[in-house]
N, C-alpha and C. Protein backbone atom coordinates (compact mmCIF):
# COMPACT_ATOMS: atom_id res chain seq x y z
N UNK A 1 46.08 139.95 206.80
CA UNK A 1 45.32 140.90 206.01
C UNK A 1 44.62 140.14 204.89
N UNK A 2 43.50 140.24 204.83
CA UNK A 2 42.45 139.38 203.72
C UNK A 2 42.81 140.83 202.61
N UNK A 3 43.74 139.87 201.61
CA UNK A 3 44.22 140.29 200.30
C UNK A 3 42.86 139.52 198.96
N UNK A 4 43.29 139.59 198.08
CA UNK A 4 42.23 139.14 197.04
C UNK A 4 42.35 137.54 196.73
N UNK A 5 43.68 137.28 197.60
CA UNK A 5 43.80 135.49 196.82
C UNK A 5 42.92 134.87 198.38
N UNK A 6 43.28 136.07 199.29
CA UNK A 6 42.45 135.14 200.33
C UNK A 6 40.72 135.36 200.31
N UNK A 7 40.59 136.11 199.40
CA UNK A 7 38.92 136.58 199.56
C UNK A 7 38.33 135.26 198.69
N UNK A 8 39.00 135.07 197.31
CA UNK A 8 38.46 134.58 196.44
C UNK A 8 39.19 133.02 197.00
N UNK A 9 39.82 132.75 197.75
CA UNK A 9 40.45 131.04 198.42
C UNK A 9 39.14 131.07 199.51
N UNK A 10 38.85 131.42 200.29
CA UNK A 10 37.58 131.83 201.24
C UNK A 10 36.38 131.34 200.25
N UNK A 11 35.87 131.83 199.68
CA UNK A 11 34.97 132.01 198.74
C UNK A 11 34.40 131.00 197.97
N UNK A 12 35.67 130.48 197.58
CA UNK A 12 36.00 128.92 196.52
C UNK A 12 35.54 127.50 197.76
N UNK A 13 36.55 127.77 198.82
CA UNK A 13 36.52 126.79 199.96
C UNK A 13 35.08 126.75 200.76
N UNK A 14 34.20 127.86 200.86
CA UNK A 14 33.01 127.91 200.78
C UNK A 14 32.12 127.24 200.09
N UNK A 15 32.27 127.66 198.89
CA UNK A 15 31.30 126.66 197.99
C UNK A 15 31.89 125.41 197.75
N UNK A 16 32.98 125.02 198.50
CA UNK A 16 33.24 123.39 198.09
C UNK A 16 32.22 122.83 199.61
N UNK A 17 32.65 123.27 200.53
CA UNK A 17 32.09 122.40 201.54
C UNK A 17 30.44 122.83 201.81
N UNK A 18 30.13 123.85 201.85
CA UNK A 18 29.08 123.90 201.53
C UNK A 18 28.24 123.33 200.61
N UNK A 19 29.07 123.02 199.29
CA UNK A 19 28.60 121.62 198.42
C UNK A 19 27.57 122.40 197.53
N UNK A 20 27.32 123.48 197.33
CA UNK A 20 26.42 124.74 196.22
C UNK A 20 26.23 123.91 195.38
N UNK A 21 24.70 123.24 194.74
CA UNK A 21 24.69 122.35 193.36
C UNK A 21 23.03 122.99 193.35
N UNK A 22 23.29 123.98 193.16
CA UNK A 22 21.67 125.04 192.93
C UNK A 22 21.37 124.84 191.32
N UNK A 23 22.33 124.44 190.17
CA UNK A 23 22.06 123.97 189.41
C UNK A 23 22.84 123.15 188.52
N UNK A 24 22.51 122.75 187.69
CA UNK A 24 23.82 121.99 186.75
C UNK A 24 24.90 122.77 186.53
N UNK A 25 25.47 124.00 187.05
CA UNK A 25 26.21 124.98 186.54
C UNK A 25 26.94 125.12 188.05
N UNK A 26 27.52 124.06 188.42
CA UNK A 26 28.25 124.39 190.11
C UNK A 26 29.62 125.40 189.28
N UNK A 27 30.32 124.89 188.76
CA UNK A 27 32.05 125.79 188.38
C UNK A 27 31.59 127.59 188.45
N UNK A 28 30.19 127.31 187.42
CA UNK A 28 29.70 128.91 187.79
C UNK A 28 29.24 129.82 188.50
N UNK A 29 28.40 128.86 189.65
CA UNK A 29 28.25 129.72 190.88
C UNK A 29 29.16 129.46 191.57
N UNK A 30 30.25 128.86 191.50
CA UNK A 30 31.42 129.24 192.55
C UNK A 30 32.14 130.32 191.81
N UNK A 31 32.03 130.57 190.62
CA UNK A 31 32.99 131.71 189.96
C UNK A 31 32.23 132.88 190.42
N UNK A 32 31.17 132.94 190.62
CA UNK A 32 30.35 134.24 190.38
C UNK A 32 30.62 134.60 192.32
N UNK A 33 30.02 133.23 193.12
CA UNK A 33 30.93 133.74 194.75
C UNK A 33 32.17 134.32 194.71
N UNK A 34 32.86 134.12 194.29
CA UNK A 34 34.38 134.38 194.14
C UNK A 34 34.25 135.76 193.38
N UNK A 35 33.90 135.94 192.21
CA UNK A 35 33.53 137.46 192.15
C UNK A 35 33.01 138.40 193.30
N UNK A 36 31.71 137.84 193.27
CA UNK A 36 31.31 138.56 194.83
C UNK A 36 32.38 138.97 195.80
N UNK A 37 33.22 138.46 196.17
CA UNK A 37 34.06 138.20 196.96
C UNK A 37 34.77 139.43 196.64
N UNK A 38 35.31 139.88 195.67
CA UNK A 38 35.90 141.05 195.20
C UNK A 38 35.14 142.09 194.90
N UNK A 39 33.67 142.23 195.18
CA UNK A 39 33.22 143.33 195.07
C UNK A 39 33.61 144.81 195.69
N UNK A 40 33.52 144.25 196.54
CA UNK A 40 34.04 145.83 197.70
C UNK A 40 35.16 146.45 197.64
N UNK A 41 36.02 145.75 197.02
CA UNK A 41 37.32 145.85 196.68
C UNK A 41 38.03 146.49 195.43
N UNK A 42 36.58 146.84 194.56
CA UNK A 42 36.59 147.63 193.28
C UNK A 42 37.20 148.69 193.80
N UNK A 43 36.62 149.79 194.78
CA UNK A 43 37.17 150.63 194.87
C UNK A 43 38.49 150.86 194.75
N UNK A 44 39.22 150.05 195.39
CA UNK A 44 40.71 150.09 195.29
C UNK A 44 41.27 150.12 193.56
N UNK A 45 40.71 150.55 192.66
CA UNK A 45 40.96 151.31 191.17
C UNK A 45 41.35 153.03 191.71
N UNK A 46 41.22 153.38 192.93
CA UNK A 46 42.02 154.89 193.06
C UNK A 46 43.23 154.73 193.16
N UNK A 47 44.06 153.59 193.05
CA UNK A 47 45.11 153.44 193.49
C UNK A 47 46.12 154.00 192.33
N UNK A 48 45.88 153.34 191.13
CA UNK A 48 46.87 153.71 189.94
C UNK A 48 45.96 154.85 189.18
N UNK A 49 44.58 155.45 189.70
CA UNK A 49 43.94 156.81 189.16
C UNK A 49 44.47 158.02 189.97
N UNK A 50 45.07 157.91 191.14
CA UNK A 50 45.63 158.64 192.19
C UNK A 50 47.05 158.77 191.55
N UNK A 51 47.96 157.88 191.09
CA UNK A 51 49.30 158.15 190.80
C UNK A 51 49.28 158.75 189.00
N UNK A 52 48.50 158.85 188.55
CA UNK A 52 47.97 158.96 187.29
C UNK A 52 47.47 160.60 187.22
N UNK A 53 47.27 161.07 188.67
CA UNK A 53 46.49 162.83 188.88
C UNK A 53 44.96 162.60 188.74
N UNK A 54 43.88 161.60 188.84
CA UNK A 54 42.81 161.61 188.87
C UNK A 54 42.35 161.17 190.29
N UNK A 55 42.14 161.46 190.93
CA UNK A 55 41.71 161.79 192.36
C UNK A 55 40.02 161.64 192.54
N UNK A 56 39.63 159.91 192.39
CA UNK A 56 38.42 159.55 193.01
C UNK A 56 38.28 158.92 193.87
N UNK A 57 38.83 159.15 195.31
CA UNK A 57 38.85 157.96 196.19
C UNK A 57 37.63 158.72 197.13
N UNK A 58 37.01 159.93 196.97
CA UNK A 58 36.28 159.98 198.00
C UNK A 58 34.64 159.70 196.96
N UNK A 59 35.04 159.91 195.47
CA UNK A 59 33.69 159.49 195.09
C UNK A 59 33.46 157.69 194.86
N UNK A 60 34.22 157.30 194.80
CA UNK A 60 34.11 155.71 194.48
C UNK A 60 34.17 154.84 196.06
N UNK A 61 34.33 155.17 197.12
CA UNK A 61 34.79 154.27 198.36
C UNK A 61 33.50 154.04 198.87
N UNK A 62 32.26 154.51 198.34
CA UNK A 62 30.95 154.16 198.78
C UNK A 62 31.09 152.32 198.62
N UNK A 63 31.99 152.32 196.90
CA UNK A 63 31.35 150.53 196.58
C UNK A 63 31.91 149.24 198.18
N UNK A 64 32.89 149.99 199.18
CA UNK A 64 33.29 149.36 200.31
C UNK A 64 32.61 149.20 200.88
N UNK A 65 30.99 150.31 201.09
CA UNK A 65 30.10 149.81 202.32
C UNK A 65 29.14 148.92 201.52
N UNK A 66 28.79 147.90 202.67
CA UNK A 66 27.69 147.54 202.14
C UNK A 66 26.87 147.62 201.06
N UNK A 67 26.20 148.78 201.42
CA UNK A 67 24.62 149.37 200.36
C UNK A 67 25.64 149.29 199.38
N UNK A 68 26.90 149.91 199.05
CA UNK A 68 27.68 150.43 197.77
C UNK A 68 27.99 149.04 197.25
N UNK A 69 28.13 147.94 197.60
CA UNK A 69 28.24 146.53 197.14
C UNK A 69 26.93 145.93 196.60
N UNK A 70 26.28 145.86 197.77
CA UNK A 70 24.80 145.62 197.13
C UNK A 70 24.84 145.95 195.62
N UNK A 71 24.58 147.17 195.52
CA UNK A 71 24.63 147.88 194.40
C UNK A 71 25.03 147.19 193.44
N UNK A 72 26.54 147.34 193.81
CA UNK A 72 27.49 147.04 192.65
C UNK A 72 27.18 145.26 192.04
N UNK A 73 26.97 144.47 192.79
CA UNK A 73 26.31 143.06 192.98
C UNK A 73 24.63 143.14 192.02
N UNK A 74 24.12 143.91 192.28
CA UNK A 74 22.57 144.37 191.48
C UNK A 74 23.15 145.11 189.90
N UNK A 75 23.67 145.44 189.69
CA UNK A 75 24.12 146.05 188.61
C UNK A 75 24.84 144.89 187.96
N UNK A 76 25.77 144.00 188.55
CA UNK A 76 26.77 142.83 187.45
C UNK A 76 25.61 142.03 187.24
N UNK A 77 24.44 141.75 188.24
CA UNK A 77 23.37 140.95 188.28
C UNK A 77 22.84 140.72 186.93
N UNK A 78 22.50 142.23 186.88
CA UNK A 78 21.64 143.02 185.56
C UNK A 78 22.39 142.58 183.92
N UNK A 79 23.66 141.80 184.18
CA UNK A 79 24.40 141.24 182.93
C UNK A 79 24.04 139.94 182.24
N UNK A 80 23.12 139.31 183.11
CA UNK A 80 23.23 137.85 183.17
C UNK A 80 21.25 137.66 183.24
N UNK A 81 20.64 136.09 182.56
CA UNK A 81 19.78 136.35 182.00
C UNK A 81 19.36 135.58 183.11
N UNK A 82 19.63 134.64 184.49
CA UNK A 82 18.91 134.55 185.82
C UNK A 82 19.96 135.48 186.27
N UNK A 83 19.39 136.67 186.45
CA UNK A 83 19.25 137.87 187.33
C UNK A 83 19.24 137.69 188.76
N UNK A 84 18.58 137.02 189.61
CA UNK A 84 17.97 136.55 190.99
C UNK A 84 19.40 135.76 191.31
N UNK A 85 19.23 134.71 190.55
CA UNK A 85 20.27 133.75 191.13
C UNK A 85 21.95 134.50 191.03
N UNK A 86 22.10 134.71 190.00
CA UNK A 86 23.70 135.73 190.36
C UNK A 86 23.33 136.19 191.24
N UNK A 87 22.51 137.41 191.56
CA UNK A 87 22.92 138.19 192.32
C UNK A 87 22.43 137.78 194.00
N UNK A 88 22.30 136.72 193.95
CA UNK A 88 22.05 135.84 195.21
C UNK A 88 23.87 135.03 195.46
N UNK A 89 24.02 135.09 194.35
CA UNK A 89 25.63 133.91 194.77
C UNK A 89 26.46 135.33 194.85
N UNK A 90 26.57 136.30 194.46
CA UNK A 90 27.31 137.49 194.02
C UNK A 90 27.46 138.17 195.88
N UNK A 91 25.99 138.11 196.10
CA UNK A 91 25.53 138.56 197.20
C UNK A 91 26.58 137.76 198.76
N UNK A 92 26.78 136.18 198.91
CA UNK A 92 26.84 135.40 199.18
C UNK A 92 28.71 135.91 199.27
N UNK A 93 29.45 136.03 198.20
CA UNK A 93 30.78 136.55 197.81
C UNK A 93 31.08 137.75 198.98
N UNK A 94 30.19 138.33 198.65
CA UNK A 94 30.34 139.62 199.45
C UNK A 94 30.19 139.63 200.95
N UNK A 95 29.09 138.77 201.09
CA UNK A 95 29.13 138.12 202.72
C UNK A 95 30.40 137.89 203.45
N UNK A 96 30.84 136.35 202.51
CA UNK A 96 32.21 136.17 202.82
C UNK A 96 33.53 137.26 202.65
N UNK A 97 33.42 138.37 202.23
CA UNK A 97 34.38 139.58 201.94
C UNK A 97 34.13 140.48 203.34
N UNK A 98 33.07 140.87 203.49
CA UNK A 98 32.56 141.50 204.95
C UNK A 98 33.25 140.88 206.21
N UNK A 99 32.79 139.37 206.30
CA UNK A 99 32.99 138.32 207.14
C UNK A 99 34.56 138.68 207.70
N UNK A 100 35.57 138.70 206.35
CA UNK A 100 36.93 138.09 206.68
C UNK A 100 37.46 139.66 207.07
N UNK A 101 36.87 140.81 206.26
CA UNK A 101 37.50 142.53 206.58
C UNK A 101 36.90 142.16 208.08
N UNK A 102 35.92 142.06 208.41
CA UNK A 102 35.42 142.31 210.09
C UNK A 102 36.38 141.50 211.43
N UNK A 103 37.69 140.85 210.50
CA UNK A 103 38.19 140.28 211.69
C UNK A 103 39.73 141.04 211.98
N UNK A 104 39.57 142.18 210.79
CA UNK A 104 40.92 143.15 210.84
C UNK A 104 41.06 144.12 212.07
N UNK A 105 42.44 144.34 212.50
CA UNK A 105 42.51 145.36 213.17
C UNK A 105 42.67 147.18 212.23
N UNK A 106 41.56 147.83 212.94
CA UNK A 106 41.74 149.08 211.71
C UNK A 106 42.09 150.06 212.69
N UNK A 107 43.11 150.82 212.08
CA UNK A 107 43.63 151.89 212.52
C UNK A 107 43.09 153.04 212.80
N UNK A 108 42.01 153.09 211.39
CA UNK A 108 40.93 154.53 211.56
C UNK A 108 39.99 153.94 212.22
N UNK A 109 39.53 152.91 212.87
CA UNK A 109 38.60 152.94 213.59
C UNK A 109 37.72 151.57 212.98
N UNK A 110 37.61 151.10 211.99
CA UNK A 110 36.65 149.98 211.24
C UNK A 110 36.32 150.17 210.18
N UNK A 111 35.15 149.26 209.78
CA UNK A 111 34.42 149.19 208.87
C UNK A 111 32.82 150.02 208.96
N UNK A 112 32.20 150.54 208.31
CA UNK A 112 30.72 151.48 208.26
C UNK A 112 30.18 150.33 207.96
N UNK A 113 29.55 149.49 208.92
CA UNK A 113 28.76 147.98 208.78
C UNK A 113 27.41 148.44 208.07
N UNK A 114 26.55 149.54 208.74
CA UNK A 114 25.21 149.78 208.84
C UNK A 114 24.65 151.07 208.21
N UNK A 115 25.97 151.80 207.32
CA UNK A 115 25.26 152.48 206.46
C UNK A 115 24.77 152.37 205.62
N UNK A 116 23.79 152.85 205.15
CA UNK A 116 23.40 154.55 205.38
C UNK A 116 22.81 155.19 206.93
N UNK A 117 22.57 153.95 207.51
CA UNK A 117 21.57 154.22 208.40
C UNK A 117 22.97 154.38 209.87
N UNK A 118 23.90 154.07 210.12
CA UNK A 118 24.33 154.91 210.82
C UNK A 118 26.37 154.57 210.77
N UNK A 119 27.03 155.67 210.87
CA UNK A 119 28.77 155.87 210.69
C UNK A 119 29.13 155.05 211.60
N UNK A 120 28.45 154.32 212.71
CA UNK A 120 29.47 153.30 213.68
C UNK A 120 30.37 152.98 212.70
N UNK A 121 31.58 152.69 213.69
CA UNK A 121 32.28 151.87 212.92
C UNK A 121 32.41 150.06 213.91
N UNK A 122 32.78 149.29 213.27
CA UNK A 122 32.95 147.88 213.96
C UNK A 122 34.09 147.18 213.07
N UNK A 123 34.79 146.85 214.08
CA UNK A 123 36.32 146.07 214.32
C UNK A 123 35.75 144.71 215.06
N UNK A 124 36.70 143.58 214.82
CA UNK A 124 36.71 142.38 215.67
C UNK A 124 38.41 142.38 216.56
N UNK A 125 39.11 143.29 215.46
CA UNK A 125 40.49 143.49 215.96
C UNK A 125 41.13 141.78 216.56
N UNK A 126 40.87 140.72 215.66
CA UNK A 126 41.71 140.03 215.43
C UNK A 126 42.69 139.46 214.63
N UNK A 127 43.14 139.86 213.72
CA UNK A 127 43.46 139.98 212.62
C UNK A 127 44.78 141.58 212.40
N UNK A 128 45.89 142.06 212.54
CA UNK A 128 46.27 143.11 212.05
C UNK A 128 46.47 143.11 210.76
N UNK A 129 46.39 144.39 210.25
CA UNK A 129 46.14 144.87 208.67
C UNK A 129 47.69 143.59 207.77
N UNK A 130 48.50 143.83 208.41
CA UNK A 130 49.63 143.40 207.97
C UNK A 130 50.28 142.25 208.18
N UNK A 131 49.45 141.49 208.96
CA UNK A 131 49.86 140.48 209.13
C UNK A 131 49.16 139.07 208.03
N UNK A 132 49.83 138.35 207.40
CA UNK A 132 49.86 137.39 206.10
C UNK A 132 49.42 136.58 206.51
N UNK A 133 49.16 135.82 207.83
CA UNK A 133 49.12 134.14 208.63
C UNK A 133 47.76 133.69 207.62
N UNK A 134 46.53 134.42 207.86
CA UNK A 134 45.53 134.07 207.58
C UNK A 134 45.40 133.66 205.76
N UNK A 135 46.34 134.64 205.17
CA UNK A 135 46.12 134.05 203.81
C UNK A 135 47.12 132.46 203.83
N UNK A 136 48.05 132.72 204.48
CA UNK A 136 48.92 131.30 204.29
C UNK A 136 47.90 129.66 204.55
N UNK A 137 47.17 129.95 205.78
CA UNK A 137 46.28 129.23 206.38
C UNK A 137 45.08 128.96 205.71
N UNK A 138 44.42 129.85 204.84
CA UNK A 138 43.74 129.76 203.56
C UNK A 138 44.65 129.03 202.44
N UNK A 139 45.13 129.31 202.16
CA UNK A 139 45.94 128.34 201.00
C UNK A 139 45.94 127.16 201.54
N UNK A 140 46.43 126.54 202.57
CA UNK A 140 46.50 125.27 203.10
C UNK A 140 44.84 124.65 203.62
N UNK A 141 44.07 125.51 203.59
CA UNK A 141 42.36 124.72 204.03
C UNK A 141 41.81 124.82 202.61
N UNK A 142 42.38 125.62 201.86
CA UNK A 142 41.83 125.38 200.17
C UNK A 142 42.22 123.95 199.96
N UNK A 143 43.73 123.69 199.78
CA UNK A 143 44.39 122.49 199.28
C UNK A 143 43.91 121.54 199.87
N UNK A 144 43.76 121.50 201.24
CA UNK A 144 43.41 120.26 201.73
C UNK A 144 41.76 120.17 201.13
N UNK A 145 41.06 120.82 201.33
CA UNK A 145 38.98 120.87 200.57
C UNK A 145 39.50 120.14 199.40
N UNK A 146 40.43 121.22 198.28
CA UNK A 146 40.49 120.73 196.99
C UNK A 146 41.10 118.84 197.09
N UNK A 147 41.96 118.12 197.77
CA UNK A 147 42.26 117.21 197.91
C UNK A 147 41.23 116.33 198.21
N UNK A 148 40.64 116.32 199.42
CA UNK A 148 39.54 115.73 199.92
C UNK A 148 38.39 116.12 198.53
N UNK A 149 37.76 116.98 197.86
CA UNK A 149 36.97 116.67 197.16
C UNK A 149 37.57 115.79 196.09
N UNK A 150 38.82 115.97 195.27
CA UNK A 150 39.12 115.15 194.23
C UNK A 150 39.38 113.49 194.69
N UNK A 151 39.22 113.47 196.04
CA UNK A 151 39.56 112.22 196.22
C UNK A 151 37.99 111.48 196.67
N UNK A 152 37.13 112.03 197.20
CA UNK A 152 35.68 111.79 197.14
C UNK A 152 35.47 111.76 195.35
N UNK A 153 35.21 112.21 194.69
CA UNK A 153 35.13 112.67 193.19
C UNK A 153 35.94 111.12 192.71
N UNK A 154 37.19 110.75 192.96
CA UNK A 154 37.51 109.90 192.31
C UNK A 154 37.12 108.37 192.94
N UNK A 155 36.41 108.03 193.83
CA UNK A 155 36.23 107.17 194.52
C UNK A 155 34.20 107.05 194.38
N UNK A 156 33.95 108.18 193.72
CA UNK A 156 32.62 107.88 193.62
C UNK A 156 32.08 107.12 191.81
């Protein structure tokens, strides 16, 4: 199950090998991917508003699809004074968040890939909701990136 340490280990391990140096500011566009990365995942704030008696899970679960990320990605954008470029690395986060939910097995049926424009749902159904392997296996392809770069880094 892609939890938040595996969205934002995904995310991080991305922009190492991919090697992101779009400007003198690499630590920050890997922070801002790694945000991205947790966009869709806002929603999940119904969790302790639900045990609390405030009941928004059917108005807030838009920020899970797509368009509702977009969004939410165009709006943190709107914080920051290159506008374009966040919300290009923000954008990028969210890719990789889509990417890793699309390899879950879902019980109700999937993910809404293509709304607004249509309710399919799409599963890769490799992955079950509950099963941990994939974050363990992320931790260990982080460590090894993070190793291999500090050891390139110290040899250059």
């Amino acid at each position: 199950m892609p939890d938040w340490i595996t969205h934002i280990l995904v995310a991080w391990t991305s922009c190492r090998i991919l090697g992101f140096k779009f400007n003198e500011f690499d630590s920050e566009n890997t922070v801002l991917v790694m945000l991205g990365s947790l966009i869709p995942d806002i929603y999940k704030i119904y969790i302790p508003l639900d045990l609390s008696g405030i009941y928004l899970q059917n108005f807030i679960f838009p920020i899970h699809l797509p368009a509702g990320s977009l969004i939410m990605a165009l709006l943190i954008s709107l914080l920051f004074r290159d506008k374009k470029i966040v919300f290009m690395f923000l954008i990028l986060g969210v890719f990789t968040h889509y990417a890793l939910d699309s390899l879950l097995t879902y019980v109700s049926g999937g993910m809404e890939l293509l709304f607004p424009f249509t309710w399919a749902e799409w599963q890769l159904r490799l992955i079950g909701v509950d099963d941990y392997y994939l974050m363990i296996v992320m931790i260990i392809v982080a460590l090894i990136v993070f190793a291999v770069s500090r050891f390139k880094r110290c040899n250059s």
